[in-house]
PDB file of N, CA and C in Angstrom:
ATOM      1  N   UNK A   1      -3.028  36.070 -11.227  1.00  0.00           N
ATOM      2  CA  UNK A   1      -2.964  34.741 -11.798  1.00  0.00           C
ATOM      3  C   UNK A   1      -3.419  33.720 -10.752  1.00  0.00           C
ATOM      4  N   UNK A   2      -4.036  32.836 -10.971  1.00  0.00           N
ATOM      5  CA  UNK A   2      -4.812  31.905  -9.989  1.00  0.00           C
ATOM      6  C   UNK A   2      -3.905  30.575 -10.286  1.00  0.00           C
ATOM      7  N   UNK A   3      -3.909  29.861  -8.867  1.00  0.00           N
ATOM      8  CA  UNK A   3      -3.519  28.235  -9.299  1.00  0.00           C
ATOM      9  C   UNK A   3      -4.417  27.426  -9.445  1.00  0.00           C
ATOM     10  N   UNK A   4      -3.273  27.006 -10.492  1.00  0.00           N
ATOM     11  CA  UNK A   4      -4.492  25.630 -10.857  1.00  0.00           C
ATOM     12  C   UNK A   4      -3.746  24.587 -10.096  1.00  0.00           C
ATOM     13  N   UNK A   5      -5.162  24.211  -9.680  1.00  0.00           N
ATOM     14  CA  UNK A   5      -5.079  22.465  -8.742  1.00  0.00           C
ATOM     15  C   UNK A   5      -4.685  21.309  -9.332  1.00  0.00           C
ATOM     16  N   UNK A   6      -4.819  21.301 -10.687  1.00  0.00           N
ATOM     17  CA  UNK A   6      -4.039  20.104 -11.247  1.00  0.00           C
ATOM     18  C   UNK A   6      -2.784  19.724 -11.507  1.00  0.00           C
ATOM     19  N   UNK A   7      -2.280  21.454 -11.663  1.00  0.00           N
ATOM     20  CA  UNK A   7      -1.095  21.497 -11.084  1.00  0.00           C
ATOM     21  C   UNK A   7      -0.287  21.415  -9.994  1.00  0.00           C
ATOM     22  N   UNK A   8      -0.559  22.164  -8.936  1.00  0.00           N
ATOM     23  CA  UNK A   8      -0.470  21.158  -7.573  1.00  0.00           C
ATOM     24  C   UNK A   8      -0.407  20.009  -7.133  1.00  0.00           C
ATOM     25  N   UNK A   9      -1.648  19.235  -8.019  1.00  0.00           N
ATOM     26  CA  UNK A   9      -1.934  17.661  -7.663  1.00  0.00           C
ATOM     27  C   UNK A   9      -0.372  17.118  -8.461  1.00  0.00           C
ATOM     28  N   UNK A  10      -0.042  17.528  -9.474  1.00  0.00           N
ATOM     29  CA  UNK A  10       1.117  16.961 -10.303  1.00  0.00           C
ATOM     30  C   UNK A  10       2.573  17.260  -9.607  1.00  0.00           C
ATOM     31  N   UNK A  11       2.433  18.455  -8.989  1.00  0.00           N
ATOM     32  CA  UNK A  11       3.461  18.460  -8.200  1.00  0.00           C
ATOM     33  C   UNK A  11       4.014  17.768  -7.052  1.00  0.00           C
ATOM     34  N   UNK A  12       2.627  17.889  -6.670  1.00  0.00           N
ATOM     35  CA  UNK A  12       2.321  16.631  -5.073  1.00  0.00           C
ATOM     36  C   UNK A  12       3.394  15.314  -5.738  1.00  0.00           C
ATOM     37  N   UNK A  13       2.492  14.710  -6.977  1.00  0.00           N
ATOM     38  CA  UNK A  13       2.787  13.430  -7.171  1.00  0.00           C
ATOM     39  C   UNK A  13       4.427  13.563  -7.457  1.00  0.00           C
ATOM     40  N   UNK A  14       5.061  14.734  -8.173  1.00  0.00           N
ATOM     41  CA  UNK A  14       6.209  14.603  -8.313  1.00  0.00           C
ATOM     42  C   UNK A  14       6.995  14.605  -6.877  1.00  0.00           C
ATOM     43  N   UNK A  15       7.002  15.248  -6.040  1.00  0.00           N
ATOM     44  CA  UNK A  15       7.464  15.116  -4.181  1.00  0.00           C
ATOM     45  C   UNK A  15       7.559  14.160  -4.070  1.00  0.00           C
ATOM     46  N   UNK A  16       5.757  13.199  -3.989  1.00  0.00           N
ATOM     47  CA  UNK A  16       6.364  12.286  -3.545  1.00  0.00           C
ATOM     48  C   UNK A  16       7.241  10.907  -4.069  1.00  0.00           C
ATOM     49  N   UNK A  17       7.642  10.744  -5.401  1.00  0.00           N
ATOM     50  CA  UNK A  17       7.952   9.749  -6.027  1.00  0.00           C
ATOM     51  C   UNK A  17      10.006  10.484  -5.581  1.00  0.00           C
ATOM     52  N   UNK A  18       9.661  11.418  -5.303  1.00  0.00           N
ATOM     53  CA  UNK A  18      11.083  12.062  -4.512  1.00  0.00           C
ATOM     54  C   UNK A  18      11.585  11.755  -3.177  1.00  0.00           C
ATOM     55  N   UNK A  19      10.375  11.580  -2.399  1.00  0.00           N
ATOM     56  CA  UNK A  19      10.710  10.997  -1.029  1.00  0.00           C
ATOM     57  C   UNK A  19      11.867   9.647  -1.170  1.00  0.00           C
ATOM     58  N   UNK A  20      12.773   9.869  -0.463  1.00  0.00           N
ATOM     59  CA  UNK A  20      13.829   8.731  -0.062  1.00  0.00           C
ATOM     60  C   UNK A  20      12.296   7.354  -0.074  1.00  0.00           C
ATOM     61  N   UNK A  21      11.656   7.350   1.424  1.00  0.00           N
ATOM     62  CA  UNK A  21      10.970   6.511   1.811  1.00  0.00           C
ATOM     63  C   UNK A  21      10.082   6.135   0.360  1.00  0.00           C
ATOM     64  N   UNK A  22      10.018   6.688  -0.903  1.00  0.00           N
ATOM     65  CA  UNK A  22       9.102   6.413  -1.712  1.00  0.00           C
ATOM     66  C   UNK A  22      10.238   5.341  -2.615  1.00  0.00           C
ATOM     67  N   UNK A  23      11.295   5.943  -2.878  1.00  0.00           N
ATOM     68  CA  UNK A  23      12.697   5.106  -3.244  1.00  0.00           C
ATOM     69  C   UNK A  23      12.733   4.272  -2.980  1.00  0.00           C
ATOM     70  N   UNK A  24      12.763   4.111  -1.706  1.00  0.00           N
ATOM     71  CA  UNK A  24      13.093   2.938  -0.875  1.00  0.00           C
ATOM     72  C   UNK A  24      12.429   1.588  -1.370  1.00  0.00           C
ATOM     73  N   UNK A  25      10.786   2.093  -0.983  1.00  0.00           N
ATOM     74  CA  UNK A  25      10.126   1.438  -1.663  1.00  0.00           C
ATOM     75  C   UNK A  25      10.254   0.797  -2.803  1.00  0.00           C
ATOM     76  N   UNK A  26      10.411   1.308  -3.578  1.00  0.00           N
ATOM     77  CA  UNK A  26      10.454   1.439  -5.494  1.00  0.00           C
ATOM     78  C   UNK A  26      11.894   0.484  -5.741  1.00  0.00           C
ATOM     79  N   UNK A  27      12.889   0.364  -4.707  1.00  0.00           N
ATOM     80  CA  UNK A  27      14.048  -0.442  -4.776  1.00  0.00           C
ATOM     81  C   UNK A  27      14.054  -1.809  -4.530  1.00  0.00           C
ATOM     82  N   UNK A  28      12.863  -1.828  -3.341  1.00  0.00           N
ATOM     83  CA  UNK A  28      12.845  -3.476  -2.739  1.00  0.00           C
ATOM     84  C   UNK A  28      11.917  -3.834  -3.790  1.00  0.00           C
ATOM     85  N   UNK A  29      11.013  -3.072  -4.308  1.00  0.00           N
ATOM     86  CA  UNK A  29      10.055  -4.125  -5.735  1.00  0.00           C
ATOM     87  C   UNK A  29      10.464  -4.237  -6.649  1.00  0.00           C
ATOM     88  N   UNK A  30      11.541  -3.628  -6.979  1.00  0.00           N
ATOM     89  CA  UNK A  30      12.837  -4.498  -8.397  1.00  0.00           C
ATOM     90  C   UNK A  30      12.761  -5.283  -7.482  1.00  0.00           C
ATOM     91  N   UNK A  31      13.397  -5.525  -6.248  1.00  0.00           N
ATOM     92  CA  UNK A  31      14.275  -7.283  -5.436  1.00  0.00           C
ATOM     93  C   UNK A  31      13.208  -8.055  -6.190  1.00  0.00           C
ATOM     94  N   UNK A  32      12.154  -7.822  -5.438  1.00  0.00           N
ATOM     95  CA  UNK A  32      10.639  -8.368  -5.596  1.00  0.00           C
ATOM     96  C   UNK A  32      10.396  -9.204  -6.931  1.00  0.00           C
ATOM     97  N   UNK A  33      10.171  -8.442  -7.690  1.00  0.00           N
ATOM     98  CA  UNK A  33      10.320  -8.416  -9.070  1.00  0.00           C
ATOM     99  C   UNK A  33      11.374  -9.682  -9.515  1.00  0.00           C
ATOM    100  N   UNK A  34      12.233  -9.632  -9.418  1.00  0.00           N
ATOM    101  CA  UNK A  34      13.719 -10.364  -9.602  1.00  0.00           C
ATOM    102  C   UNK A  34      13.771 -11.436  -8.682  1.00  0.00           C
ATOM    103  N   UNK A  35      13.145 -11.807  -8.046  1.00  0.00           N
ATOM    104  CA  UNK A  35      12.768 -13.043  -7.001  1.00  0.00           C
ATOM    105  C   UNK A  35      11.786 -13.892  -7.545  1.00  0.00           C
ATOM    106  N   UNK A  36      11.559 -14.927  -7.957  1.00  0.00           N
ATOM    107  CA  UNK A  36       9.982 -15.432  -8.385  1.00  0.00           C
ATOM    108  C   UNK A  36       9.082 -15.892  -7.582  1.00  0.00           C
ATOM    109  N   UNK A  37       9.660 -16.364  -6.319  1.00  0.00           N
ATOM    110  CA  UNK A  37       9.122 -16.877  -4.735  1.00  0.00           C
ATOM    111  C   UNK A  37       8.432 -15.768  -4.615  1.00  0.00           C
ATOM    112  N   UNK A  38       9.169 -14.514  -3.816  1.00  0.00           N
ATOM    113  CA  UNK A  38       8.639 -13.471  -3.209  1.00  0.00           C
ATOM    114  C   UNK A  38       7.841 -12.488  -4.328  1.00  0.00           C
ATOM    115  N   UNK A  39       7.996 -12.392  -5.532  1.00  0.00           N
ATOM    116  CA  UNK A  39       6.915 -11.882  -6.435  1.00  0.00           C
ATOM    117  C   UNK A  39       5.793 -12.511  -6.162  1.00  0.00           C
ATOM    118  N   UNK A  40       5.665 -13.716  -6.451  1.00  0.00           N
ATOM    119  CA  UNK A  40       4.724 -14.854  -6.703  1.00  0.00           C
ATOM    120  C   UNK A  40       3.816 -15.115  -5.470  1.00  0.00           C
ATOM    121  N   UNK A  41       4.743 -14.971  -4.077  1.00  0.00           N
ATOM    122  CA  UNK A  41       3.768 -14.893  -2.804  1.00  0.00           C
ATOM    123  C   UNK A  41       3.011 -13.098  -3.098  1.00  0.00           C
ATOM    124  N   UNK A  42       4.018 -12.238  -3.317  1.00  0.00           N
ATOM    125  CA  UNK A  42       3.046 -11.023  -3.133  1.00  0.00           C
ATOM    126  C   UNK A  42       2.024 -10.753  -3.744  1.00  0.00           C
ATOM    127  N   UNK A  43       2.078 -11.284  -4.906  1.00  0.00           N
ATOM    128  CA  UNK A  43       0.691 -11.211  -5.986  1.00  0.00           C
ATOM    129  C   UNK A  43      -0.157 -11.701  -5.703  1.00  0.00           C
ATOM    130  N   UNK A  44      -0.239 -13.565  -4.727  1.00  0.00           N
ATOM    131  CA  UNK A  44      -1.068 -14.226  -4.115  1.00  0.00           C
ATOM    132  C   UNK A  44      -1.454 -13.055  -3.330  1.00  0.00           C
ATOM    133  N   UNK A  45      -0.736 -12.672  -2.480  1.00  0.00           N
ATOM    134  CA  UNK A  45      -1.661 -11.827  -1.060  1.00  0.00           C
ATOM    135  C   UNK A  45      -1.935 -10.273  -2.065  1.00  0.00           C
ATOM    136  N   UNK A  46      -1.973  -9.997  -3.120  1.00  0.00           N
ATOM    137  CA  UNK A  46      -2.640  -8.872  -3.589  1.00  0.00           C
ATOM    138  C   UNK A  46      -3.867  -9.211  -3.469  1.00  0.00           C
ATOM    139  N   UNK A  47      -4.014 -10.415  -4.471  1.00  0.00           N
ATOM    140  CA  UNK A  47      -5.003 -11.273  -5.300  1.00  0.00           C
ATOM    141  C   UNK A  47      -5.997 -11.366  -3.744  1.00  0.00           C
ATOM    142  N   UNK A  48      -5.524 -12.196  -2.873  1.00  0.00           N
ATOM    143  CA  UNK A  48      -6.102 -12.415  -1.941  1.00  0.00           C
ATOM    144  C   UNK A  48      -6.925 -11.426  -0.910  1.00  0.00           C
ATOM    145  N   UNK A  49      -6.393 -10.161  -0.904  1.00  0.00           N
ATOM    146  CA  UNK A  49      -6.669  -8.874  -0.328  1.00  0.00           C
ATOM    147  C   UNK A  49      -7.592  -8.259  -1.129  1.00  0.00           C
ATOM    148  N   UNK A  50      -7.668  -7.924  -2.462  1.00  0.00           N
ATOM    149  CA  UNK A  50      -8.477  -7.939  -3.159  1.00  0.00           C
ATOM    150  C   UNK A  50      -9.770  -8.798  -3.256  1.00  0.00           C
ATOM    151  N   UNK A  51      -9.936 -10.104  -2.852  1.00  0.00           N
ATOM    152  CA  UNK A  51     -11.185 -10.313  -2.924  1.00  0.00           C
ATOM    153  C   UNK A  51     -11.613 -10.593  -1.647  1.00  0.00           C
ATOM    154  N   UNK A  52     -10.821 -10.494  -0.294  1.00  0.00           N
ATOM    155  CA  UNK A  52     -11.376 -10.115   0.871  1.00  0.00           C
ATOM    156  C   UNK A  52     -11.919  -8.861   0.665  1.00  0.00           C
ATOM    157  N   UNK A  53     -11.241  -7.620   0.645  1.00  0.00           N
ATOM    158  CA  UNK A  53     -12.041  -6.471   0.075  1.00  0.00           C
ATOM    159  C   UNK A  53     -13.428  -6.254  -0.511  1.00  0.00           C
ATOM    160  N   UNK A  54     -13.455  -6.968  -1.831  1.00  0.00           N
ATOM    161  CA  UNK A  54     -14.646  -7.349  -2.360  1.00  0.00           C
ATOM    162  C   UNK A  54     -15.895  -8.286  -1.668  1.00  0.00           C
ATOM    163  N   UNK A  55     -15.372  -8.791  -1.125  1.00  0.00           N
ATOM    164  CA  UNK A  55     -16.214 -10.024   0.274  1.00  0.00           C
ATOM    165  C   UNK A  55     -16.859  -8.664   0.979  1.00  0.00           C
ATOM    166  N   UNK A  56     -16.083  -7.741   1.537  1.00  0.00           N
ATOM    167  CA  UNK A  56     -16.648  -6.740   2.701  1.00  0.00           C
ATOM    168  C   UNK A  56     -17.477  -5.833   1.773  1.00  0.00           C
ATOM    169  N   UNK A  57     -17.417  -5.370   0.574  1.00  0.00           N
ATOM    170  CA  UNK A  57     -17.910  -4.089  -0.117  1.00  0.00           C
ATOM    171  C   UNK A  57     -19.265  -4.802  -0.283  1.00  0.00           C
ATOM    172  N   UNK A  58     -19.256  -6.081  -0.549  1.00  0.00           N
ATOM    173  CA  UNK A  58     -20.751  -6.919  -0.898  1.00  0.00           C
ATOM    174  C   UNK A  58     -21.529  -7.191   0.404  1.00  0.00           C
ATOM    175  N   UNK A  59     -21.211  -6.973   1.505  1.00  0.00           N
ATOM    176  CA  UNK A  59     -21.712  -7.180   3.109  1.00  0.00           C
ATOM    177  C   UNK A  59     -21.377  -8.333   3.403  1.00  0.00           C
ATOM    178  N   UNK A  60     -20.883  -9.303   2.891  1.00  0.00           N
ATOM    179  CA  UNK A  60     -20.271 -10.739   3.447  1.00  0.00           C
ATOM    180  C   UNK A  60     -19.152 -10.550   4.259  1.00  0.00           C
ATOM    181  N   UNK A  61     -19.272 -11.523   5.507  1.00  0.00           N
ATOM    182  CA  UNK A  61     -18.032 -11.365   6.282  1.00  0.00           C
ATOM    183  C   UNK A  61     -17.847 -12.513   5.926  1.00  0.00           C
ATOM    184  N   UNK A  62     -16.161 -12.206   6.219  1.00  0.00           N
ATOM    185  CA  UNK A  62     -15.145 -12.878   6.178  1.00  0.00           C
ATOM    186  C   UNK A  62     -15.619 -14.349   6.938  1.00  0.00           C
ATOM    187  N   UNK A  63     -15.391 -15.271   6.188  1.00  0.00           N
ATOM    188  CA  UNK A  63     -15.248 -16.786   7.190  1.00  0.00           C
ATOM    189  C   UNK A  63     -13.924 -17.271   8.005  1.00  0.00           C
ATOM    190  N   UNK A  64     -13.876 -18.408   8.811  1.00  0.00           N
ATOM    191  CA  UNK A  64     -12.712 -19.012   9.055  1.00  0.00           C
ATOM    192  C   UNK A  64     -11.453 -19.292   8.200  1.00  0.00           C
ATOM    193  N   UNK A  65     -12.023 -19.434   6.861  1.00  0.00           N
ATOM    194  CA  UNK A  65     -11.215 -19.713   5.593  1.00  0.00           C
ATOM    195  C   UNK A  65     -10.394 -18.566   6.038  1.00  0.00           C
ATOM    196  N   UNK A  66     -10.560 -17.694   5.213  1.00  0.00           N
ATOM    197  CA  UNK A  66     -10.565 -16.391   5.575  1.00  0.00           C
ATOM    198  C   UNK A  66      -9.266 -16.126   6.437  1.00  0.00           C
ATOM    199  N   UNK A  67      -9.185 -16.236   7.487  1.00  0.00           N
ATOM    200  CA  UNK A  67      -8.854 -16.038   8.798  1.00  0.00           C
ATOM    201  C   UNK A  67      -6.938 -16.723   8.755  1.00  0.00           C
ATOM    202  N   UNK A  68      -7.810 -18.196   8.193  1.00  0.00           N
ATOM    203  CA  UNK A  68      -6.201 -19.071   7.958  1.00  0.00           C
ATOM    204  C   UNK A  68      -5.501 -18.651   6.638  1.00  0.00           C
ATOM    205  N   UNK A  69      -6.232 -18.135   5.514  1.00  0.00           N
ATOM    206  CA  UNK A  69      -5.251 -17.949   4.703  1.00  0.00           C
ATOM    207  C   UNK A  69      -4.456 -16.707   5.005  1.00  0.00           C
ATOM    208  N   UNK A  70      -5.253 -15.764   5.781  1.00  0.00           N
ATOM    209  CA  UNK A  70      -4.455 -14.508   6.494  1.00  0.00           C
ATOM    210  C   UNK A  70      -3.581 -14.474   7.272  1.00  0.00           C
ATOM    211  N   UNK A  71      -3.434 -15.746   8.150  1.00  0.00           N
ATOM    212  CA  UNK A  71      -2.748 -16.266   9.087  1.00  0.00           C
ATOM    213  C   UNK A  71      -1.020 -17.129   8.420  1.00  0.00           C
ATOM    214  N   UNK A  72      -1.319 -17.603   6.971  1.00  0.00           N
ATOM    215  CA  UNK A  72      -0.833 -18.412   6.512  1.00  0.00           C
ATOM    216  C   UNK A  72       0.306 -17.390   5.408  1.00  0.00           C
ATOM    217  N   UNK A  73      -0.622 -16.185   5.012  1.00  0.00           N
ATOM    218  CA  UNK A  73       0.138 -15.096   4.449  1.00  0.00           C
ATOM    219  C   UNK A  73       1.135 -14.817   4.876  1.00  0.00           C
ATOM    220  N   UNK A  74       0.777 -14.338   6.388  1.00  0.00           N
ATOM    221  CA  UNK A  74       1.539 -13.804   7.458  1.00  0.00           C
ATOM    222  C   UNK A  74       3.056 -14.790   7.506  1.00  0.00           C
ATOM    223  N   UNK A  75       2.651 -15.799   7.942  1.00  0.00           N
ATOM    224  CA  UNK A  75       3.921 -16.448   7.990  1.00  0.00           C
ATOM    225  C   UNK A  75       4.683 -16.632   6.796  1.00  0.00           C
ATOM    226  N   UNK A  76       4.530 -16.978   5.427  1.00  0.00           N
ATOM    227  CA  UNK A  76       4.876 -16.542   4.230  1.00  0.00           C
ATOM    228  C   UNK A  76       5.833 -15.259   3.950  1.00  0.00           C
ATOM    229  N   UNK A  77       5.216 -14.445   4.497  1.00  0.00           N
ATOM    230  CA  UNK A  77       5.522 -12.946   4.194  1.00  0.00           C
ATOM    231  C   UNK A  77       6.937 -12.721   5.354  1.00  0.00           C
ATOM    232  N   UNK A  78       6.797 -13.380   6.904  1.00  0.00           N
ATOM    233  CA  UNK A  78       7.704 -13.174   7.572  1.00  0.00           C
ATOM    234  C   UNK A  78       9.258 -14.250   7.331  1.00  0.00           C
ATOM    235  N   UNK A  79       8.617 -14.768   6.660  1.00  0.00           N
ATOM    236  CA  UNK A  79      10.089 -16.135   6.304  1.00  0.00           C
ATOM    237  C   UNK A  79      10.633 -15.158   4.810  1.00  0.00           C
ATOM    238  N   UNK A  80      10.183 -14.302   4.693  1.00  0.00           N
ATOM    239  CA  UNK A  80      10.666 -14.200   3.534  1.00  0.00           C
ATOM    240  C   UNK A  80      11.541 -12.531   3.443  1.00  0.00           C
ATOM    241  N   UNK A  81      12.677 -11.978   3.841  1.00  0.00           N
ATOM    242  CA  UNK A  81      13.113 -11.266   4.382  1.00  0.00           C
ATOM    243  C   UNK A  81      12.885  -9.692   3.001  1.00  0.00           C
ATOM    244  N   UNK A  82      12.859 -10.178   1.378  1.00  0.00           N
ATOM    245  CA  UNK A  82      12.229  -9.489   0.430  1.00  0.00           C
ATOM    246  C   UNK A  82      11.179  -8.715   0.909  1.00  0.00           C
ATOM    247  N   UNK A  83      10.109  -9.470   0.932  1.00  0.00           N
ATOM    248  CA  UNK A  83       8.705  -9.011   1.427  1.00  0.00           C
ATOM    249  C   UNK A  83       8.579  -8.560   3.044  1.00  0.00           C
ATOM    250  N   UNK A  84       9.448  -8.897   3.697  1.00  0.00           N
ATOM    251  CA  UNK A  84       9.508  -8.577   5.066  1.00  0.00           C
ATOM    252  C   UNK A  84       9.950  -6.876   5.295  1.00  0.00           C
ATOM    253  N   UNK A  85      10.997  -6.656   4.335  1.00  0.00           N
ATOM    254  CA  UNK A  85      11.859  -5.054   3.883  1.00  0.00           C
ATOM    255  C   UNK A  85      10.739  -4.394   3.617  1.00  0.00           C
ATOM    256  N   UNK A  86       9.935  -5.003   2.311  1.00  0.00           N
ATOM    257  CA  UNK A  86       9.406  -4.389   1.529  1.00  0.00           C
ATOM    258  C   UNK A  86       7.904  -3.989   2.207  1.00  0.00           C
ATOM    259  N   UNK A  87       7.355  -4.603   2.914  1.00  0.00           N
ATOM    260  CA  UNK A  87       6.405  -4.136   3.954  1.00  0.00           C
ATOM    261  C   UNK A  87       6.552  -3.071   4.706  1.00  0.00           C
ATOM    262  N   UNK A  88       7.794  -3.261   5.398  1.00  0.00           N
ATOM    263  CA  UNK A  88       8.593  -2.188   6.153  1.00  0.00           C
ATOM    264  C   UNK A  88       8.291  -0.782   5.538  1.00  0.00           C
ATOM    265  N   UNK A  89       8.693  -1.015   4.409  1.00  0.00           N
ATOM    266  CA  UNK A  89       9.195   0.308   3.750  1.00  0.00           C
ATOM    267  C   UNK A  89       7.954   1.025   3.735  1.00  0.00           C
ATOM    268  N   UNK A  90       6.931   0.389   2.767  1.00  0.00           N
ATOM    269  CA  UNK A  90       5.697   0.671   2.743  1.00  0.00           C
ATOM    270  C   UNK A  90       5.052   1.444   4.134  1.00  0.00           C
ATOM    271  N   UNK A  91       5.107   0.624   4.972  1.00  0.00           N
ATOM    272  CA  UNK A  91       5.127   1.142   6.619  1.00  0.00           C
ATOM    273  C   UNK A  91       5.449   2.534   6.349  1.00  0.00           C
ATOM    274  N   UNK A  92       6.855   2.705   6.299  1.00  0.00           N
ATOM    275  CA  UNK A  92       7.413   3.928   6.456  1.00  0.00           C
ATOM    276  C   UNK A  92       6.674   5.010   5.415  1.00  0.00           C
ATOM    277  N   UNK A  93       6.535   4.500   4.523  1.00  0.00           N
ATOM    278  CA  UNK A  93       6.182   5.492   3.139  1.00  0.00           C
ATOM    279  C   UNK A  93       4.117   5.839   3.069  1.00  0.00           C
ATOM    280  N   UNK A  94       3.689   5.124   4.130  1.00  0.00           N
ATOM    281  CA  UNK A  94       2.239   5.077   4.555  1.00  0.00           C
ATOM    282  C   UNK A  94       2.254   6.251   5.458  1.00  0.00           C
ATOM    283  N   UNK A  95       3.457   6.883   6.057  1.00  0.00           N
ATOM    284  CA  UNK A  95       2.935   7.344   7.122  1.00  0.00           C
ATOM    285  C   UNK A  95       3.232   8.835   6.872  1.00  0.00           C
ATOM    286  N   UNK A  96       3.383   9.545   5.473  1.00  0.00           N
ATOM    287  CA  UNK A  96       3.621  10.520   4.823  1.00  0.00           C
ATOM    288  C   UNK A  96       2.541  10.500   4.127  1.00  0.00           C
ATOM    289  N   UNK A  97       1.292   9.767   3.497  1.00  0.00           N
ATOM    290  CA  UNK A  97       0.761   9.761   2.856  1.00  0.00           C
ATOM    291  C   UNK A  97      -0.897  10.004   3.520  1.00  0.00           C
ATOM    292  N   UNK A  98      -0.390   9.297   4.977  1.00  0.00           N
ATOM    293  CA  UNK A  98      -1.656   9.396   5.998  1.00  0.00           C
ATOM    294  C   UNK A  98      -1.559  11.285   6.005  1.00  0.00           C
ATOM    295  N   UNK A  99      -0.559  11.319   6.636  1.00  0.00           N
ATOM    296  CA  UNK A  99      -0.097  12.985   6.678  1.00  0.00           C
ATOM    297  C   UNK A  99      -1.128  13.841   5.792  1.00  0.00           C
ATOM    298  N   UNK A 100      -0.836  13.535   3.843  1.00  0.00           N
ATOM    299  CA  UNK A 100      -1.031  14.360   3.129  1.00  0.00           C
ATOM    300  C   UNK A 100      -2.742  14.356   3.060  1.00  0.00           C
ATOM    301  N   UNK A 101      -2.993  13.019   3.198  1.00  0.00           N
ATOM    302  CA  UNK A 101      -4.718  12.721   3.172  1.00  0.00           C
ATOM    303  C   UNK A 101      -5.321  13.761   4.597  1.00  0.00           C
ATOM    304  N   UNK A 102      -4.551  14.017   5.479  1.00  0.00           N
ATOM    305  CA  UNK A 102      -5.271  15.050   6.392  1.00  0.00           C
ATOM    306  C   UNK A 102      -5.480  16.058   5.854  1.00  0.00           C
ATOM    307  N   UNK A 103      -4.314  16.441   5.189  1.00  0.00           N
ATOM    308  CA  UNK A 103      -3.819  17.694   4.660  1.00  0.00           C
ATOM    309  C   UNK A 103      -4.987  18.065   3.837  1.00  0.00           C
ATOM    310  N   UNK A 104      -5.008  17.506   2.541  1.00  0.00           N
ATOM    311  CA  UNK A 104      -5.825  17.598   1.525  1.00  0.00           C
ATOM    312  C   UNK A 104      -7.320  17.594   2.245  1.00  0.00           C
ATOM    313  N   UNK A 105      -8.115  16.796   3.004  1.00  0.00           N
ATOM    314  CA  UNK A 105      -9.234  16.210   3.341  1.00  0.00           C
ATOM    315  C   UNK A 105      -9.965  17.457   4.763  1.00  0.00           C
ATOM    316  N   UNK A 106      -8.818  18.180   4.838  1.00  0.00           N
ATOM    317  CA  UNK A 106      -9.382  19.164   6.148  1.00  0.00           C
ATOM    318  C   UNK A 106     -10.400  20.220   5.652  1.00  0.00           C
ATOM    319  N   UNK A 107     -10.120  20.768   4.503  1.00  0.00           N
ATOM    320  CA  UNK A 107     -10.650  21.467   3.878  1.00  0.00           C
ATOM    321  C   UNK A 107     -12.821  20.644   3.852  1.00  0.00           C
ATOM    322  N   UNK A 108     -12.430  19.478   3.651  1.00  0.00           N
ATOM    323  CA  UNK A 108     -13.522  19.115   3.192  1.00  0.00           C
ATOM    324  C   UNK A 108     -14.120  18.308   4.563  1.00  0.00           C
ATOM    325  N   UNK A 109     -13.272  18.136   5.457  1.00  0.00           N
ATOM    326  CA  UNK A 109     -14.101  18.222   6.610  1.00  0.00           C
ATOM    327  C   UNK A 109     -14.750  18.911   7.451  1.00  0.00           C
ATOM    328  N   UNK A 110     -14.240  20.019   6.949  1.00  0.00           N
ATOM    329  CA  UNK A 110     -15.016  21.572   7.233  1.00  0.00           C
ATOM    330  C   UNK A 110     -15.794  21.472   7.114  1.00  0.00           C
ATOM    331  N   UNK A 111     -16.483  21.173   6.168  1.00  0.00           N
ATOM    332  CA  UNK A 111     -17.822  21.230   5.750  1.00  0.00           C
ATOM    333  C   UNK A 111     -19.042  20.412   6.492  1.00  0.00           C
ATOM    334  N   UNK A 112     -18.148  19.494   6.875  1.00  0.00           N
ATOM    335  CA  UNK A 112     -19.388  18.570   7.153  1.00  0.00           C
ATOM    336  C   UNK A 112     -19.816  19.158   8.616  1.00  0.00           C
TER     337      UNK A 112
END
């Protein structure tokens, strides 16, 4: 009997929505959620990250603008102890995920 990979991939996803650190996560964005300040700033800096993103995929760099509203996030994000956790966590829950992207991606760096 052979495995199937989609199964795997489904399992993966079930692990990790199991990880404590994925919890964790998933707890401070109810706060989030239930805050209208700290929702309302995080969606700005989605929104905002998103079309810096899009700025770089098109070859445009970033301007000064740019620079201060990133600067301006920042302080936003650190006055605000919601989004301050909730970064954190992310932190923590990024660094299991860097892990699995080796994991998965070795195979295919073989190749090259």
């Amino acid at each position: 009997m052979s495995t199937n990979i989609y199964d795997i991939a489904n399992e993966l996803e079930r692990a990790i929505r199991n990880l404590p650190e994925y919890k964790a996560v998933e707890a401070i964005k109810v706060s989030i959620d239930g805050n209208k300040e700290a929702k309302t700033i995080l969606e700005n800096y989605i929104n905002f990250q998103k079309e810096v993103q899009a700025q770089l995929q098109s070859g445009q760099i970033p301007d000064g603008d740019i620079q201060k509203k990133m600067q301006d996030f920042s302080k936003q994000v650190q006055n605000n102890p919601l989004l301050t956790e909730y970064f954190s966590k992310q932190q923590q829950l990024s660094i299991y995920i860097a892990d699995l992207e080796k994991i998965i991606f070795k195979p295919l760096n073989e190749l090259l």
